[in-house]
Protein backbone atom coordinates (compact mmCIF):
# COMPACT_ATOMS: atom_id res chain seq x y z
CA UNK A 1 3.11 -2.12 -10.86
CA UNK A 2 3.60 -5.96 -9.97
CA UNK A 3 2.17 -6.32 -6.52
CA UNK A 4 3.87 -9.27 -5.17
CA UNK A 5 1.65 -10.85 -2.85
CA UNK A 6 2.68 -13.66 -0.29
CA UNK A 7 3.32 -14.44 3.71
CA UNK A 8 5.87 -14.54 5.69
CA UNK A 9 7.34 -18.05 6.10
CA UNK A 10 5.65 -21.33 4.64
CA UNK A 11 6.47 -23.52 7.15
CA UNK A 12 3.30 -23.75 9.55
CA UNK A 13 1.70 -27.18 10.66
CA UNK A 14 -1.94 -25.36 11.56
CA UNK A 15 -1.78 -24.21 7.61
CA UNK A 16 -2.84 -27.94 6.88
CA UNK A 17 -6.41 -27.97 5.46
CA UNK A 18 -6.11 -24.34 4.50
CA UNK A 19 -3.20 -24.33 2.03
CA UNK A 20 -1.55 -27.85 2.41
CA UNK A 21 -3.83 -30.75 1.90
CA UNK A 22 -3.67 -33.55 5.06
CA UNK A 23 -1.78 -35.55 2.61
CA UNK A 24 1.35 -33.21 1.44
CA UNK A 25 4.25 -33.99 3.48
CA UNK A 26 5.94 -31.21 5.17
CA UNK A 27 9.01 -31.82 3.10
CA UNK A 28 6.96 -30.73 -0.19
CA UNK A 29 4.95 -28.16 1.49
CA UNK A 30 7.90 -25.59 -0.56
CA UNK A 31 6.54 -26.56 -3.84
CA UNK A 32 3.20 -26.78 -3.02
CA UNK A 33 3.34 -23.30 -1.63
CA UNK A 34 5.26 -21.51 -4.67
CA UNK A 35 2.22 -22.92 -7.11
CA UNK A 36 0.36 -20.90 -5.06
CA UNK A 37 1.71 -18.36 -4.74
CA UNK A 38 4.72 -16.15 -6.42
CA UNK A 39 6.57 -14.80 -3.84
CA UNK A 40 7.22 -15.35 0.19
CA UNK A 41 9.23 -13.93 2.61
CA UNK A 42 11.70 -15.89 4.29
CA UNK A 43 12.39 -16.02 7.67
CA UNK A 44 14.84 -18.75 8.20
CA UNK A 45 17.98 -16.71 7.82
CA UNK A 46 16.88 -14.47 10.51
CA UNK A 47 17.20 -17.40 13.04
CA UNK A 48 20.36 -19.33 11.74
CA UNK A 49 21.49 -17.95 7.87
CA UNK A 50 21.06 -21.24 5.66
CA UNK A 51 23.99 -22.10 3.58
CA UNK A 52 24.15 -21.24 0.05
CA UNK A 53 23.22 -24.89 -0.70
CA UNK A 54 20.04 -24.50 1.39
CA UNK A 55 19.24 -21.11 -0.63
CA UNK A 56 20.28 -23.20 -3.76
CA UNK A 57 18.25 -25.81 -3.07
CA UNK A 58 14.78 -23.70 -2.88
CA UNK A 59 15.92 -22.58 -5.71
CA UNK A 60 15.51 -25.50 -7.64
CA UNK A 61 12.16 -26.08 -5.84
CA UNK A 62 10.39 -23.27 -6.74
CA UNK A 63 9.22 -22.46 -10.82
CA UNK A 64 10.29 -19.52 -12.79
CA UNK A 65 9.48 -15.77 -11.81
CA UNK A 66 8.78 -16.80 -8.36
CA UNK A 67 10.59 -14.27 -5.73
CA UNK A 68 11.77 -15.03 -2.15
CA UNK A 69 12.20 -12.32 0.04
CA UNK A 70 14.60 -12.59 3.11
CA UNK A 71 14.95 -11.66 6.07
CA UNK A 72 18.40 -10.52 7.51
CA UNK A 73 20.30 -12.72 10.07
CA UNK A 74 19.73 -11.09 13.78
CA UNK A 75 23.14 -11.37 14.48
CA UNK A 76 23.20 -8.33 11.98
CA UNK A 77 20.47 -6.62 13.18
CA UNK A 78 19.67 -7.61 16.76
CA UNK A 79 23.25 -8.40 18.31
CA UNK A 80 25.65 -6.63 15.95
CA UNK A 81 22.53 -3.90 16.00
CA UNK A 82 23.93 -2.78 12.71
CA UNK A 83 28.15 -2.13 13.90
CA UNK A 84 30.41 -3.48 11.94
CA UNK A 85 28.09 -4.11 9.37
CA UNK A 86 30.26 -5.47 6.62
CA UNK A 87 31.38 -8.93 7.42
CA UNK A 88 27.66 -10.00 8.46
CA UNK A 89 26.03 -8.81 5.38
CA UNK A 90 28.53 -9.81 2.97
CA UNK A 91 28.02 -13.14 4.37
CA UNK A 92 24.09 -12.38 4.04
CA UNK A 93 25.09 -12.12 0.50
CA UNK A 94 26.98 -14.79 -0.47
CA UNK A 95 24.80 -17.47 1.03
CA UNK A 96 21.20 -15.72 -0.44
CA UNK A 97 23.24 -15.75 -3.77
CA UNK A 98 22.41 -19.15 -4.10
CA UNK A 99 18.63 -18.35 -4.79
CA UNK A 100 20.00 -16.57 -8.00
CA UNK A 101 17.22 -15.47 -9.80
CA UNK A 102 14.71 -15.91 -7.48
CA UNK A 103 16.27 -13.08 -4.59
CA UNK A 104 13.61 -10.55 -3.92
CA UNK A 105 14.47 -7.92 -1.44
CA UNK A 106 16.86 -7.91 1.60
CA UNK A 107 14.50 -7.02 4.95
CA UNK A 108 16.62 -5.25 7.77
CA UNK A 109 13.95 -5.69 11.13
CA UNK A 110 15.39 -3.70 13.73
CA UNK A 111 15.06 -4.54 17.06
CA UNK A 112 12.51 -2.49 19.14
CA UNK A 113 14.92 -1.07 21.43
CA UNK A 114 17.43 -0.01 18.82
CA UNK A 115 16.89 3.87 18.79
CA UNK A 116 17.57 6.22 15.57
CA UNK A 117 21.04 6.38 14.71
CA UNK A 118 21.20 7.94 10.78
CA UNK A 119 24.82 7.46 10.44
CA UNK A 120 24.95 3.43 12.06
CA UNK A 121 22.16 3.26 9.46
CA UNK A 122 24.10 4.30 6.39
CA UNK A 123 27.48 2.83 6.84
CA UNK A 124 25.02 -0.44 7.30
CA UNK A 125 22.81 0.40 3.42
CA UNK A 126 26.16 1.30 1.57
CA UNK A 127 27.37 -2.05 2.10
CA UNK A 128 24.68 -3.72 -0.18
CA UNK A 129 25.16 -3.23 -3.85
CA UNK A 130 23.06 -0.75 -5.65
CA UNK A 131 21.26 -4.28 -7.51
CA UNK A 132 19.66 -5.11 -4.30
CA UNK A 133 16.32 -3.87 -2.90
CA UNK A 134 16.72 -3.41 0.74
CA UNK A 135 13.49 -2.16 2.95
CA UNK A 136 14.06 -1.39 6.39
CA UNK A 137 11.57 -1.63 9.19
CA UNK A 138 12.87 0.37 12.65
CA UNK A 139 10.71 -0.71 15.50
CA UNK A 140 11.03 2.73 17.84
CA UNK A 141 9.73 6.39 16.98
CA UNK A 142 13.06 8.14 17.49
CA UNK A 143 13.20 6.48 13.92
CA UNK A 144 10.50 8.83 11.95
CA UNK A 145 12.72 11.81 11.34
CA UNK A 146 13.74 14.14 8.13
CA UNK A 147 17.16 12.97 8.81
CA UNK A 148 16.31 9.01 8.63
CA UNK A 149 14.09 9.50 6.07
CA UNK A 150 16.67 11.24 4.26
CA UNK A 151 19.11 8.54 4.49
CA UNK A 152 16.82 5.68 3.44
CA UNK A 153 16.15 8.26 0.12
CA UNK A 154 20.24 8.72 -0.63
CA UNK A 155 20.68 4.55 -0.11
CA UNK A 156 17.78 3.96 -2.28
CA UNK A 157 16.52 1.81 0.12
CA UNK A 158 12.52 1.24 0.91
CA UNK A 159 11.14 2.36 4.53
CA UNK A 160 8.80 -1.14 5.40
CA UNK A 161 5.08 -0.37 5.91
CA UNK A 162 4.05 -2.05 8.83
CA UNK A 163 0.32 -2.66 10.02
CA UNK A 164 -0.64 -4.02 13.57
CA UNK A 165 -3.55 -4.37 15.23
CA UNK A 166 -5.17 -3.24 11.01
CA UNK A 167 -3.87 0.52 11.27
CA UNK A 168 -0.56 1.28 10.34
CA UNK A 169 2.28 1.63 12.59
CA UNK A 170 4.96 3.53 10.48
CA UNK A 171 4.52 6.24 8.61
CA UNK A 172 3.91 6.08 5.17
CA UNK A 173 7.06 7.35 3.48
CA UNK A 174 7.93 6.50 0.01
CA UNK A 175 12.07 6.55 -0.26
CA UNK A 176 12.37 4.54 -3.31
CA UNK A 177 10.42 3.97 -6.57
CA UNK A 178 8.96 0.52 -4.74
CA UNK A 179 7.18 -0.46 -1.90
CA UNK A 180 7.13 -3.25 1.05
CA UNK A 181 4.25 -3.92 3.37
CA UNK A 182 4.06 -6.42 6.15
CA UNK A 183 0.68 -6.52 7.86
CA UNK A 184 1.55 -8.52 11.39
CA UNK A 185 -2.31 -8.81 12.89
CA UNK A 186 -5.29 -7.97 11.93
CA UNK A 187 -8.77 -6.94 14.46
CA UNK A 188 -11.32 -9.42 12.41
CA UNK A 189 -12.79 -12.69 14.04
CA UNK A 190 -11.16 -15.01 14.16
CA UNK A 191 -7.99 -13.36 15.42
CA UNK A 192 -5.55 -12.15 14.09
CA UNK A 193 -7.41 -12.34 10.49
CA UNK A 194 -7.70 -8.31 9.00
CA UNK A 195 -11.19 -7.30 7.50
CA UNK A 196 -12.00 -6.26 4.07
CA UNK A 197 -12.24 -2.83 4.95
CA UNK A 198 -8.80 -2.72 6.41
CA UNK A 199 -7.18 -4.66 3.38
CA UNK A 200 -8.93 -1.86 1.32
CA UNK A 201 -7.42 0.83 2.70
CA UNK A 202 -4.13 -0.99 2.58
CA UNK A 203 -4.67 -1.55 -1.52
CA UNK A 204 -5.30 1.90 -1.96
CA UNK A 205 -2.44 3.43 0.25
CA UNK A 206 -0.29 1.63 -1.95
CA UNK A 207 -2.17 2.64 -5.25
CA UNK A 208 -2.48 5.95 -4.24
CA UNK A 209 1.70 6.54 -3.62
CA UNK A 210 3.52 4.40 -6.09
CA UNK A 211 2.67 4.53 -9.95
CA UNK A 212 1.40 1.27 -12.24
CA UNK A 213 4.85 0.96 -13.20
CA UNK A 214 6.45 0.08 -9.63
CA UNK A 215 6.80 -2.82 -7.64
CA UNK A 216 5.18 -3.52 -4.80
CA UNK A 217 5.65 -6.10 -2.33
CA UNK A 218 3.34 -7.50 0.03
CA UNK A 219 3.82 -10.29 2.92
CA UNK A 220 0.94 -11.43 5.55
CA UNK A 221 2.56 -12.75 8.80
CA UNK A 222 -0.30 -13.33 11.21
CA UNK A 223 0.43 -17.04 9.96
CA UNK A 224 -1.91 -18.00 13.42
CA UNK A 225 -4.51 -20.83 11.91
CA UNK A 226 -3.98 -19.76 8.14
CA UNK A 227 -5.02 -16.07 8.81
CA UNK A 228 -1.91 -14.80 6.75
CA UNK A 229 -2.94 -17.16 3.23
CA UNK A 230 -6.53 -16.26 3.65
CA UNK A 231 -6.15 -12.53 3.97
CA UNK A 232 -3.29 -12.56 1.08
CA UNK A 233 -5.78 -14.06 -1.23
CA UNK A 234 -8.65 -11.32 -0.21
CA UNK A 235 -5.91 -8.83 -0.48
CA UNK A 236 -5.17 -9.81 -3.90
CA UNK A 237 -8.00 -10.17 -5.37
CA UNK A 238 -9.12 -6.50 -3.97
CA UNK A 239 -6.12 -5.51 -5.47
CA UNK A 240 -7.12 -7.04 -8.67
CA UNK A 241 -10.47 -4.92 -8.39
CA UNK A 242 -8.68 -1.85 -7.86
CA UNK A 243 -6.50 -2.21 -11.40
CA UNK A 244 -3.27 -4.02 -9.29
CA UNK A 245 -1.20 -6.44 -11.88
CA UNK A 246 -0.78 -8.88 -8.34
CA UNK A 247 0.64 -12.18 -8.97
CA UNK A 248 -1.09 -15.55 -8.48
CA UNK A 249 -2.90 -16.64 -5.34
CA UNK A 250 -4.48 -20.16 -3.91
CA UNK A 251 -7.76 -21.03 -4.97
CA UNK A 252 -9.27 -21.54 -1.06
CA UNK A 253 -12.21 -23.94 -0.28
């Protein structure tokens, strides 16, 4: 298993004098982030989908092997709410082809008040090719049923672990032969920072269901005053300890 460990976005003016020194412009903060670390998760095109030059362009910024993540456009998932899914994620496509090598996995958020609908779901997975890794991460419990879980299984697509508040707030399905985890806030002091013992468990829930040969990817976004790189690095290294082949993290002061 390659545990990809990151956070969710890079662009965060309170991460200065945790992961960007005072003296790294914001317009360098890319590059300085991806020696860091491997892998991020992008939430840009979520917001406003960048052009294909934009993906292009981080491309170029960021080294060999390392692996952005994105997040799908809301006008997919929160106004479309997954009808008529093909025009809006072809689109998703062809602009996120621009990060070529670097495209990690396709995340579909759905909104909170979007309740379970298995076949809206599937007509929505079968219009990404079988080559990319799409996790989903439904945001009501009509969603944790046989049938959904069924569906995510047939499309090959990944169910996202979520944690809030450091307990888990999905269930803990495994639909495909890799695994996504986004831990949102943590309990420790200072807020919303997670504990050891809670990054722990974490490390060995995803030990415990997916063999040494899967991947595994794992994003911190309780960004709040540099919670999210401090906890990734604790997580990694933990997951280091456990026998995890994680990728590289920040060496923190």
């Amino acid at each position: 298993m390659t545990m990809y460990v990151g956070t969710s976005g890079w662009q965060y003016r309170d991460w200065r004098g945790v992961l960007y020194p005072k003296g790294v412009p914001v317009r360098l903060w890319l590059e300085h982030y991806a020696q860091a670390f491997a892998t991020v998760e992008s939430n840009n095109a979520f917001y406003r989908l960048p052009s294909r030059e934009n993906f292009a362009a981080w491309r170029e910024r960021t080294p060999a092997g390392f692996v952005m993540a994105v997040k799908a456009s809301r006008y997919l998932t929160h106004i479309k709410r997954l009808r008529d899914p093909e025009e809006p994620v072809q689109r998703l496509l062809d602009h996120a082809a621009g990060l070529g090598d670097r495209l990690g996995p396709i995340l579909l958020q759905l909104p909170p008040t979007l309740r379970a609908d298995a076949e809206l779901l599937d007509n929505c997975l079968r219009c990404f090719p079988a080559k990319v890794r799409v996790t989903v991460e439904p945001r009501h419990d009509s969603w944790w049923t046989d049938e959904i879980r069924d569906v995510l299984k047939s499309r090959n697509a990944a169910l996202t672990w979520a944690d809030r508040d450091s307990r888990p707030v999905t269930p803990l399905w495994r639909t495909t032969d890799w695994a996504y985890l986004r831990l949102h806030a943590g309990r420790a002091a200072p807020l919303p920072s997670y504990g050891k013992h809670a990054l722990s468990a974490w490390v060995r829930r995803l030990l415990d269901t997916w063999s040494p040969e899967d991947d595994s990817y794992v994003y911190f976004n309780n960004d709040h005053g540099g919670a999210a790189v401090r906890d990734a690095v604790v997580f990694a290294h933990l997951a280091a300890n456990a026998g995890a082949n994680t990728t590289r993290v920040p060496d923190l002061p």
